[in-house]
C-alpha atoms as a PDB file:
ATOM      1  CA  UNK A   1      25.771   3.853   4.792  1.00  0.00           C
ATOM      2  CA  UNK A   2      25.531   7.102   6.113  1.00  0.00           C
ATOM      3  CA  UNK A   3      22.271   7.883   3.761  1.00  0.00           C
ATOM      4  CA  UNK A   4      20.338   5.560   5.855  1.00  0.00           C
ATOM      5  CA  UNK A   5      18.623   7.327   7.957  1.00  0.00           C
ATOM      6  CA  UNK A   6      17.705   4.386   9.968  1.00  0.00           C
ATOM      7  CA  UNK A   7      21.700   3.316  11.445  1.00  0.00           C
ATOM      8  CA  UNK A   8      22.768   5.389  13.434  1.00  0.00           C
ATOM      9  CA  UNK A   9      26.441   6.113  13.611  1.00  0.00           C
ATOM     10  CA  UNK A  10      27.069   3.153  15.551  1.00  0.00           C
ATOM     11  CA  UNK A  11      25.404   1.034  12.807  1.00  0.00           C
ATOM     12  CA  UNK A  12      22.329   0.024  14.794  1.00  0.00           C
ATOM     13  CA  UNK A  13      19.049   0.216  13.985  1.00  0.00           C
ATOM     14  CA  UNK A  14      17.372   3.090  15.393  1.00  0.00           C
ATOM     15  CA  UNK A  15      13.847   5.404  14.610  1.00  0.00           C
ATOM     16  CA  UNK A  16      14.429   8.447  12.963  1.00  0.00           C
ATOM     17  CA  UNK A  17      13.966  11.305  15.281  1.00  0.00           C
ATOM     18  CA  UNK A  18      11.423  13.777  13.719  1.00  0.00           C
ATOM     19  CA  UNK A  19      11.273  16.055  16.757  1.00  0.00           C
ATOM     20  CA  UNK A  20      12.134  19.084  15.374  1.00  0.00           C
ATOM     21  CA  UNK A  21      10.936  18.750  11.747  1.00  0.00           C
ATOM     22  CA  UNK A  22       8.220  20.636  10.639  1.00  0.00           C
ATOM     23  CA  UNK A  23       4.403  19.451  10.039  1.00  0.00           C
ATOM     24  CA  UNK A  24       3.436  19.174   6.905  1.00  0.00           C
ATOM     25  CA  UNK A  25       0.618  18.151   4.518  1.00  0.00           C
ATOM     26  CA  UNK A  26       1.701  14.894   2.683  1.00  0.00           C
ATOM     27  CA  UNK A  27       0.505  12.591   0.446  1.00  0.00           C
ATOM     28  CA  UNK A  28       1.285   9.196  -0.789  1.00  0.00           C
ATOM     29  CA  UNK A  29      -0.178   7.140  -3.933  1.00  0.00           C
ATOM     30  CA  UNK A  30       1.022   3.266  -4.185  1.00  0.00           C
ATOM     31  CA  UNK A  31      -0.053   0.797  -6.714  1.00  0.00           C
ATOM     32  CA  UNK A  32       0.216  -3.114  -7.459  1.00  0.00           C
ATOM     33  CA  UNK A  33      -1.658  -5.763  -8.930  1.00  0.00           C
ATOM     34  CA  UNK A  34      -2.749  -9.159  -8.660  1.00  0.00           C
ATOM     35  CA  UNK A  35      -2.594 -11.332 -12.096  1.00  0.00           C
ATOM     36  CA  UNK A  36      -5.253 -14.187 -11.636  1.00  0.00           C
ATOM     37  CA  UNK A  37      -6.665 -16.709 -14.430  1.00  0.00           C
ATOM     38  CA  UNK A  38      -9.598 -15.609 -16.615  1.00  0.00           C
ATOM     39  CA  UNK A  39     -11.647 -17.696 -14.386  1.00  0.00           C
ATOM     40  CA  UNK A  40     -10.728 -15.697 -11.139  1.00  0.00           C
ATOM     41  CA  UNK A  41     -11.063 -12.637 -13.028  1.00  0.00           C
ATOM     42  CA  UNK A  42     -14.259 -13.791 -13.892  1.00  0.00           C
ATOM     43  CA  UNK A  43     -15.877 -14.687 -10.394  1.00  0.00           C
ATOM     44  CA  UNK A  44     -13.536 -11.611  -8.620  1.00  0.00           C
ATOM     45  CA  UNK A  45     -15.326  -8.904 -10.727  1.00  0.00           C
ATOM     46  CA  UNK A  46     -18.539 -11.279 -10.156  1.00  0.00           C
ATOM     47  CA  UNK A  47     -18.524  -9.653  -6.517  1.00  0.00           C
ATOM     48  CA  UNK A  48     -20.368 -12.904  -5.280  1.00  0.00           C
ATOM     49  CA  UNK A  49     -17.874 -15.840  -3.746  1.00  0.00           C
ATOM     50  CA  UNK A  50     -18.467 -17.744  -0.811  1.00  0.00           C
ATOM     51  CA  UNK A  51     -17.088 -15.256   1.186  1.00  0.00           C
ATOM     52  CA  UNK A  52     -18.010 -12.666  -0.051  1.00  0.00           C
ATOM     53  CA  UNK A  53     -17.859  -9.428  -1.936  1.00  0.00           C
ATOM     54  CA  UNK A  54     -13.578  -9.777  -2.597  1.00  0.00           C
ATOM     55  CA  UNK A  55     -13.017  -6.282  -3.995  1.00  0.00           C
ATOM     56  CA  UNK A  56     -15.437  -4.412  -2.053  1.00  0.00           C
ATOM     57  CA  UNK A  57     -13.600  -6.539   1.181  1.00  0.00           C
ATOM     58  CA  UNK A  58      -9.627  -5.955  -0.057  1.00  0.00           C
ATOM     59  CA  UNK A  59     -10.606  -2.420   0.089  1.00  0.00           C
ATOM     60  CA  UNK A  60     -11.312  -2.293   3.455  1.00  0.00           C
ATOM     61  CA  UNK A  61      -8.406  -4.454   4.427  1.00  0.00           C
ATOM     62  CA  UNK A  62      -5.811  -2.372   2.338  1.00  0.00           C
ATOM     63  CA  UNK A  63      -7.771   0.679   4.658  1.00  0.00           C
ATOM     64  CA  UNK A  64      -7.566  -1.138   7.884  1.00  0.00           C
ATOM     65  CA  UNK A  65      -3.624  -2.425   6.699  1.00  0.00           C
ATOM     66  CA  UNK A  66      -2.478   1.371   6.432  1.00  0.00           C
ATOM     67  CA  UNK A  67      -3.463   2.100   9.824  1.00  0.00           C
ATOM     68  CA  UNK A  68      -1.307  -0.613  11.306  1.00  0.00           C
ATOM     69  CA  UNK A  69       2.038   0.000   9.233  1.00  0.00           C
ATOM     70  CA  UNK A  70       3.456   0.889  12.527  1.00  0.00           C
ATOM     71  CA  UNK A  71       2.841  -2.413  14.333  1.00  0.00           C
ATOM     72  CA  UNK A  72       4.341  -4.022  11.363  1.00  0.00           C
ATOM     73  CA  UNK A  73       7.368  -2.404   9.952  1.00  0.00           C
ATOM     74  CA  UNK A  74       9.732  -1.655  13.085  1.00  0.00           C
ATOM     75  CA  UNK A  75      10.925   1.798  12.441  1.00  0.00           C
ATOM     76  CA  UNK A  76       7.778   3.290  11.410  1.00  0.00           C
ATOM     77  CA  UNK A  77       6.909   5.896  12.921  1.00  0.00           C
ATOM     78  CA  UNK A  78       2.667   5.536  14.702  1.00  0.00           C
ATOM     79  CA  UNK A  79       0.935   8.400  12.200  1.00  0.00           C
ATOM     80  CA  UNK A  80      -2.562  10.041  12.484  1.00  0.00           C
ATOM     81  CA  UNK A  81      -3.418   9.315   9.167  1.00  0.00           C
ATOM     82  CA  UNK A  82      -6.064  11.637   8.562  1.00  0.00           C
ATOM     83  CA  UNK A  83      -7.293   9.766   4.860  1.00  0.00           C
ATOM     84  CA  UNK A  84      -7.117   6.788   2.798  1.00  0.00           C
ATOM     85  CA  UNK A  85      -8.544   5.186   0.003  1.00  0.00           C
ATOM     86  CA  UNK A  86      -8.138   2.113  -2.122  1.00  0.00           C
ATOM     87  CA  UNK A  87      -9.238   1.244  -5.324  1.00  0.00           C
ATOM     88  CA  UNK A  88      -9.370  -1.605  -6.947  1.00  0.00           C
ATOM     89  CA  UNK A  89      -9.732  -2.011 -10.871  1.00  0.00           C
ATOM     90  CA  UNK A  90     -10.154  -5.004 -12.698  1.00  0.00           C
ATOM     91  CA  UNK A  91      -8.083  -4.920 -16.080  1.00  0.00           C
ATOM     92  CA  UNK A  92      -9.577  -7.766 -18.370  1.00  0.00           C
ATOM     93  CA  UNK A  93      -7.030  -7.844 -20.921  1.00  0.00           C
ATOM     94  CA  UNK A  94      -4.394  -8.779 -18.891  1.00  0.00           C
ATOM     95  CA  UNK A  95      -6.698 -10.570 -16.149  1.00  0.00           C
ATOM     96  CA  UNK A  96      -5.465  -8.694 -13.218  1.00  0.00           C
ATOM     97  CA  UNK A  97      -6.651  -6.800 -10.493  1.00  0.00           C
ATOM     98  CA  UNK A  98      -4.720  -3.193 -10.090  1.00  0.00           C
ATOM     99  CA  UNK A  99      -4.701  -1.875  -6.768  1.00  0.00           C
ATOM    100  CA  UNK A 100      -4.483   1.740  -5.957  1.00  0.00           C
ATOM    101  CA  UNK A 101      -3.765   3.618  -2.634  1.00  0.00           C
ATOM    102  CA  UNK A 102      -3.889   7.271  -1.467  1.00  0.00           C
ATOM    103  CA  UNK A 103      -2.878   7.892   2.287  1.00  0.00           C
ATOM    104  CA  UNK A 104      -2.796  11.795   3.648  1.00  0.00           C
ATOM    105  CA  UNK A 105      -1.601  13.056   6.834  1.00  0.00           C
ATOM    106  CA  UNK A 106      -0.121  16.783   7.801  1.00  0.00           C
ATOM    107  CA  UNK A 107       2.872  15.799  10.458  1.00  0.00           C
ATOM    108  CA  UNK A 108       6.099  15.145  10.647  1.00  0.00           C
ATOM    109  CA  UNK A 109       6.851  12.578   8.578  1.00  0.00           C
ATOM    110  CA  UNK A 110       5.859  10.565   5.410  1.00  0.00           C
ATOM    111  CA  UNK A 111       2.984   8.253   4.373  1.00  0.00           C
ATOM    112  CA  UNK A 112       4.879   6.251   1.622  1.00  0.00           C
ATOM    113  CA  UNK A 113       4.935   2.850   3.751  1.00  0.00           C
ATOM    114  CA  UNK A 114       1.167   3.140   5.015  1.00  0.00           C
ATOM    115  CA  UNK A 115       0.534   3.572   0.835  1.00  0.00           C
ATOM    116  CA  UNK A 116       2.475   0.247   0.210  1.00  0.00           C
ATOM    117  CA  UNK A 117       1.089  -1.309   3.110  1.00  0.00           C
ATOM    118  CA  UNK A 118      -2.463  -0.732   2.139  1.00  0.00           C
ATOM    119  CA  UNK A 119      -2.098  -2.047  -1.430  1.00  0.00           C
ATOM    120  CA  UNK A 120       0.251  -4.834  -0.262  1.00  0.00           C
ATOM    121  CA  UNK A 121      -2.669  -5.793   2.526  1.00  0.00           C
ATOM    122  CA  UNK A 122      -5.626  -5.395  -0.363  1.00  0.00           C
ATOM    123  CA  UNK A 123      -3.591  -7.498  -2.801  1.00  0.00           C
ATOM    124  CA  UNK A 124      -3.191 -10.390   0.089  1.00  0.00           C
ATOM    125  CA  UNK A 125      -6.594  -9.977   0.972  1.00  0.00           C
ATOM    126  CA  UNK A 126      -7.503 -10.790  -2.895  1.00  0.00           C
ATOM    127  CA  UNK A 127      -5.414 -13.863  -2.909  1.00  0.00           C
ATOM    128  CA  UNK A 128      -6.943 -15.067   0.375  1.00  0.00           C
ATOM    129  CA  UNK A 129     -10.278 -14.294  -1.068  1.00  0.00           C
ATOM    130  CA  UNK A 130      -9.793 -15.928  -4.319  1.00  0.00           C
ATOM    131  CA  UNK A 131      -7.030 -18.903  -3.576  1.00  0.00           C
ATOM    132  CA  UNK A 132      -9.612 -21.733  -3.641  1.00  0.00           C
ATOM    133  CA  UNK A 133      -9.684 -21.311  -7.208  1.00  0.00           C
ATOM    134  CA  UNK A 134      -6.517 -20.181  -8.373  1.00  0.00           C
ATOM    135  CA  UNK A 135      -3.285 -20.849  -6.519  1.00  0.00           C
ATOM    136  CA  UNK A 136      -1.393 -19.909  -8.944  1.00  0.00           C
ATOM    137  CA  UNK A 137      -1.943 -16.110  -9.101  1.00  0.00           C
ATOM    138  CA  UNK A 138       0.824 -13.212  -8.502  1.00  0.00           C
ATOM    139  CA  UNK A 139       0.984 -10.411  -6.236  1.00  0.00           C
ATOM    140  CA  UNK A 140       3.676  -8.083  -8.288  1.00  0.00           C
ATOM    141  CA  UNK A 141       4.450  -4.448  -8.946  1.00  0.00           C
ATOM    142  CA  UNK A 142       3.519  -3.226  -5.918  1.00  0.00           C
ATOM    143  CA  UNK A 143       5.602   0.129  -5.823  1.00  0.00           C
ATOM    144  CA  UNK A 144       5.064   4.484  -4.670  1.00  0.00           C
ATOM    145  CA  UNK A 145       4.215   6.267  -7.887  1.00  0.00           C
ATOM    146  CA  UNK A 146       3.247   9.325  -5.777  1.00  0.00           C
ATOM    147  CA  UNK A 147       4.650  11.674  -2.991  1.00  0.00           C
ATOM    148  CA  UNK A 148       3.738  14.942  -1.723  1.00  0.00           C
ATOM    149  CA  UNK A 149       4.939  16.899   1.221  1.00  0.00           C
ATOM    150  CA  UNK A 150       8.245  16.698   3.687  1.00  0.00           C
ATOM    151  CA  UNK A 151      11.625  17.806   3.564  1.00  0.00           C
ATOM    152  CA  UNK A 152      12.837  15.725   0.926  1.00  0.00           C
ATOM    153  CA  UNK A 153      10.003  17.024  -2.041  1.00  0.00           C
ATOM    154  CA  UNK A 154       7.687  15.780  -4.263  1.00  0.00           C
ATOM    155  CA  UNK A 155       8.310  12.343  -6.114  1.00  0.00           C
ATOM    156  CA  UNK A 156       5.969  11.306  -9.724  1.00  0.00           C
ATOM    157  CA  UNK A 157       7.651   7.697 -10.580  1.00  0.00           C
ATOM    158  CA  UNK A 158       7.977   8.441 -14.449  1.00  0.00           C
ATOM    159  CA  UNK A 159       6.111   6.625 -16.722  1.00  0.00           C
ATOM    160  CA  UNK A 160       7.526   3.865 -18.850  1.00  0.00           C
END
């Protein structure tokens, strides 16, 4: 328990105090995809639904998402989160939707959970987007494949 950065020696939940760490330039990359039916695939690469445009609008949610990882995950430190981007590829073969994001900052700690925030946000947005045609689709692999920056070094998730 005493890895967790997180409990304090008490075992309570507390914020990690980065006070006296150094700023840094970091990086985070965070994937995940959405597996649809041929038919969603279909209309979701289509760009044109009823509401809208739902790649070109999960992109700008999965944005907008990484800039409030603080309100939403408790111990999170508030960053100035000076980039992001999100991409979103369709993959016919295997009708899904692959969702990348890159968040960069230079402070004091880490931009992993803004990265999984973002791609968790775009790959919600997708459902919401596309759910009046396909209920049935799955949000999955959403994980940090990327890591620059910080104390604790660089991370590359190894390929399979």
């Amino acid at each position: 328990m005493s890895d967790l950065t997180h409990i304090g020696p008490d075992g309570r939940a507390r914020m990690v105090d980065v006070t006296d760490k150094d700023s840094t330039h970091r990086v985070a990359v965070a994937q995940g995809r959405l597996k649809v039916s041929p038919e969603t695939f279909r209309l979701a690469v289509s760009r044109d639904t009823k509401k809208g445009d739902p790649l070109a609008i999960s992109e700008l949610a999965g944005i907008m998402g990484s800039k409030k990882t603080s309100d939403l995950i408790p111990l999170c430190h508030p960053l100035p989160i000076t980039g992001v981007t999100v991409d979103i590829e369709p993959e016919e073969t295997a009708s899904a939707l692959n969702v990348t994001a890159r968040v960069k900052t230079t402070g004091k700690t880490g931009v992993e959970m803004e990265a999984l925030t973002a791609v968790s946000v775009a790959c919600l947005t997708l459902y919401d987007m596309l759910k009046a045609i396909d209920k049935s689709m799955v949000i999955e692999s959403i994980e940090l494949v990327e890591k620059s920056g910080g104390r604790s070094g660089d991370f590359r998730k190894a390929d399979k």
